[in-house]
Protein backbone atom coordinates (compact mmCIF):
# COMPACT_ATOMS: atom_id res chain seq x y z
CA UNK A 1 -29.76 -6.13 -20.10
CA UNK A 2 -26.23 -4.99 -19.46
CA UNK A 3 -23.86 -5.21 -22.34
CA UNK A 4 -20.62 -7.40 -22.41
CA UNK A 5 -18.30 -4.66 -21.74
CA UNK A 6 -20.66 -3.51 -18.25
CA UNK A 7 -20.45 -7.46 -17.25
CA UNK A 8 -16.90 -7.80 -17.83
CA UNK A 9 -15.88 -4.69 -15.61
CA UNK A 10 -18.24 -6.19 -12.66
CA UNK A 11 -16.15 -8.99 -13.34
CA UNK A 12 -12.72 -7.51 -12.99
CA UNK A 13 -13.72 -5.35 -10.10
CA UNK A 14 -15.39 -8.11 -7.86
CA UNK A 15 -11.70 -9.94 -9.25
CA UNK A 16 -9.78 -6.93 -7.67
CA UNK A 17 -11.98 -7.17 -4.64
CA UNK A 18 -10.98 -11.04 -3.89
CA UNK A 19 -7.38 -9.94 -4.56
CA UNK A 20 -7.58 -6.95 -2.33
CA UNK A 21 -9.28 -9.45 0.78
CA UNK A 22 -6.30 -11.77 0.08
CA UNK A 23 -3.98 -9.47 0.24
CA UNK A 24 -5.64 -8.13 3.94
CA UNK A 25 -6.12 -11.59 5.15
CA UNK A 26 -2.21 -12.54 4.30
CA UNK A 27 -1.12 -9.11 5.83
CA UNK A 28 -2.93 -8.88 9.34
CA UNK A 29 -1.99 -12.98 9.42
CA UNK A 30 -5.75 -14.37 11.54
CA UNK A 31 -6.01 -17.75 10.32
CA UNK A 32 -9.46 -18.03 11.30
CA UNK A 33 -13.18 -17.65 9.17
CA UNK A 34 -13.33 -14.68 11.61
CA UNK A 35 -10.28 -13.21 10.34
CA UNK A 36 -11.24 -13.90 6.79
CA UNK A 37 -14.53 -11.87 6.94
CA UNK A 38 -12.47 -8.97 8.50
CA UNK A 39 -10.65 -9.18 5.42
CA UNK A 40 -13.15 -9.57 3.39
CA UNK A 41 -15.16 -6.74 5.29
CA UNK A 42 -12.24 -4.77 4.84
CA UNK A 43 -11.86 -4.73 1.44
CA UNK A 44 -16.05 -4.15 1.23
CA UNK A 45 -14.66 -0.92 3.00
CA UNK A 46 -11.79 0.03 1.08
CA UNK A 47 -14.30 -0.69 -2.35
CA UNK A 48 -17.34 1.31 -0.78
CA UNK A 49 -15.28 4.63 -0.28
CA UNK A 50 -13.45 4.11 -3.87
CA UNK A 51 -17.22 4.32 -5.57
CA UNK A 52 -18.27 6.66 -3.06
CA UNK A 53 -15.24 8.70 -4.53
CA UNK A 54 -16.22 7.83 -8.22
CA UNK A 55 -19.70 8.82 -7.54
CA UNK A 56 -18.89 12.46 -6.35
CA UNK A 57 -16.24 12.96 -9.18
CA UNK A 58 -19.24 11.74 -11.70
CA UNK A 59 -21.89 14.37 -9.92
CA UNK A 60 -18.76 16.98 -10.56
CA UNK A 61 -17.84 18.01 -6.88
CA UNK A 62 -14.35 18.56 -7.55
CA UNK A 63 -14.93 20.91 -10.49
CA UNK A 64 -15.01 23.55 -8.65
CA UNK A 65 -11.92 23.44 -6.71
CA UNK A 66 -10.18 22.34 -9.51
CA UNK A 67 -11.01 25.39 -11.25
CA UNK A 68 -10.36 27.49 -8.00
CA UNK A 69 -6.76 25.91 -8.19
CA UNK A 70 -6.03 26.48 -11.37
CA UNK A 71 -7.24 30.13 -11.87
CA UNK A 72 -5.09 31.25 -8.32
CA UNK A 73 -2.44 29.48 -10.70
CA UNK A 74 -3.15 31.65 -13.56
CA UNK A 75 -3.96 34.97 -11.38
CA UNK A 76 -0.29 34.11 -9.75
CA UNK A 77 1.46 34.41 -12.91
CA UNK A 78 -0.15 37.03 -14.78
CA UNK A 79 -1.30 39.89 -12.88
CA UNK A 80 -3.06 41.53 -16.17
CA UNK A 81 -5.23 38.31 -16.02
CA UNK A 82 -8.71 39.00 -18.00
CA UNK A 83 -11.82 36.52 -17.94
CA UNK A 84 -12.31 35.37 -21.07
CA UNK A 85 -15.26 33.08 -22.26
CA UNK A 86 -12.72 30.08 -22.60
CA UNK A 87 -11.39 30.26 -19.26
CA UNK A 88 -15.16 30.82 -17.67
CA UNK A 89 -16.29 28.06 -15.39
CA UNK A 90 -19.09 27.08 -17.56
CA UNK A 91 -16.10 26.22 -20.42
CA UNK A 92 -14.27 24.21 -18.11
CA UNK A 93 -17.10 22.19 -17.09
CA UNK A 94 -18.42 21.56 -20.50
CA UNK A 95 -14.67 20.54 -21.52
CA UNK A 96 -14.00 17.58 -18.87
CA UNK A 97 -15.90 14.73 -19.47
CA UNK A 98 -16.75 11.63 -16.81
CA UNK A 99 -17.27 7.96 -17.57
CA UNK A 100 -20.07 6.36 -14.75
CA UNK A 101 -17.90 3.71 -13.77
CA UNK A 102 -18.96 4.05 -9.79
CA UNK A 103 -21.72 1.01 -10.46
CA UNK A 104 -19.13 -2.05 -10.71
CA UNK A 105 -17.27 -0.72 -7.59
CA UNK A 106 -20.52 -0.64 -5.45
CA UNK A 107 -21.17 -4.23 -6.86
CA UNK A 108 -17.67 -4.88 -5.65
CA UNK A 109 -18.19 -3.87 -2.17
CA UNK A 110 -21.63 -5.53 -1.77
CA UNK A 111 -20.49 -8.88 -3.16
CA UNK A 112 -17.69 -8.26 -0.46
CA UNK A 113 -19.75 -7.70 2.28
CA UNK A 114 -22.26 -10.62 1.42
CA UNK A 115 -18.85 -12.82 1.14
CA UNK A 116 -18.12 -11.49 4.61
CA UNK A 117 -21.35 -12.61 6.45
CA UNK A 118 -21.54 -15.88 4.34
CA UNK A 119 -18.20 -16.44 6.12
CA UNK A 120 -19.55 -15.45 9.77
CA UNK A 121 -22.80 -17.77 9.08
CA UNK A 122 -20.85 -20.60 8.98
């Protein structure tokens, strides 16, 4: 069983997801239940690439281009630049730490997506 605080997040990320569909449905102004599964489809959309995002920052893709970034930064200011064991990859890996909060964002986009063909079946 989940704990309060994992519940709660669902909660205010399926929230965000409603507000995000309301928001698309009062922008691209179709007053019909087609319109308002595009919206809500739409927002599934916007939601699935957001935890798609989360997900590859959690499984530490960026790391390495981070670190690529800021070692050119380093290398461009200090030409007598030395690798030390603090500035070695494994160091700055160890030192950033991730929360695994992709899980309430895919719930977001499926509940959106299930809102979206509720709204087509009727």
């Amino acid at each position: 069983m989940p704990d309060p605080y994992t519940i709660q997040c669902c909660i205010r990320s399926v929230r965000r997801a409603f507000v995000t569909a309301a928001v698309i449905f009062a922008l691209r102004r179709r007053w019909t239940f087609v319109g308002l599964s595009d919206a809500c489809a739409l927002a599934g959309i916007l939601f699935l690439i957001t935890a798609l995002f989360r997900l590859a920052r959690w499984l530490r893709f960026y790391d390495l281009v981070i670190y690529g970034f800021q070692k050119f930064k380093q290398l461009w200011k200090n030409e007598n630049f030395l690798d030390t064991p603090a500035t070695s990859y494994g160091a700055f890996v160890e030192s950033r730490r991730y929360e695994k909060n992709f899980g309430e964002t895919f719930i977001a986009a499926i509940c959106m997506f299930a809102c979206s063909a509720l709204i087509l079946a009727i």
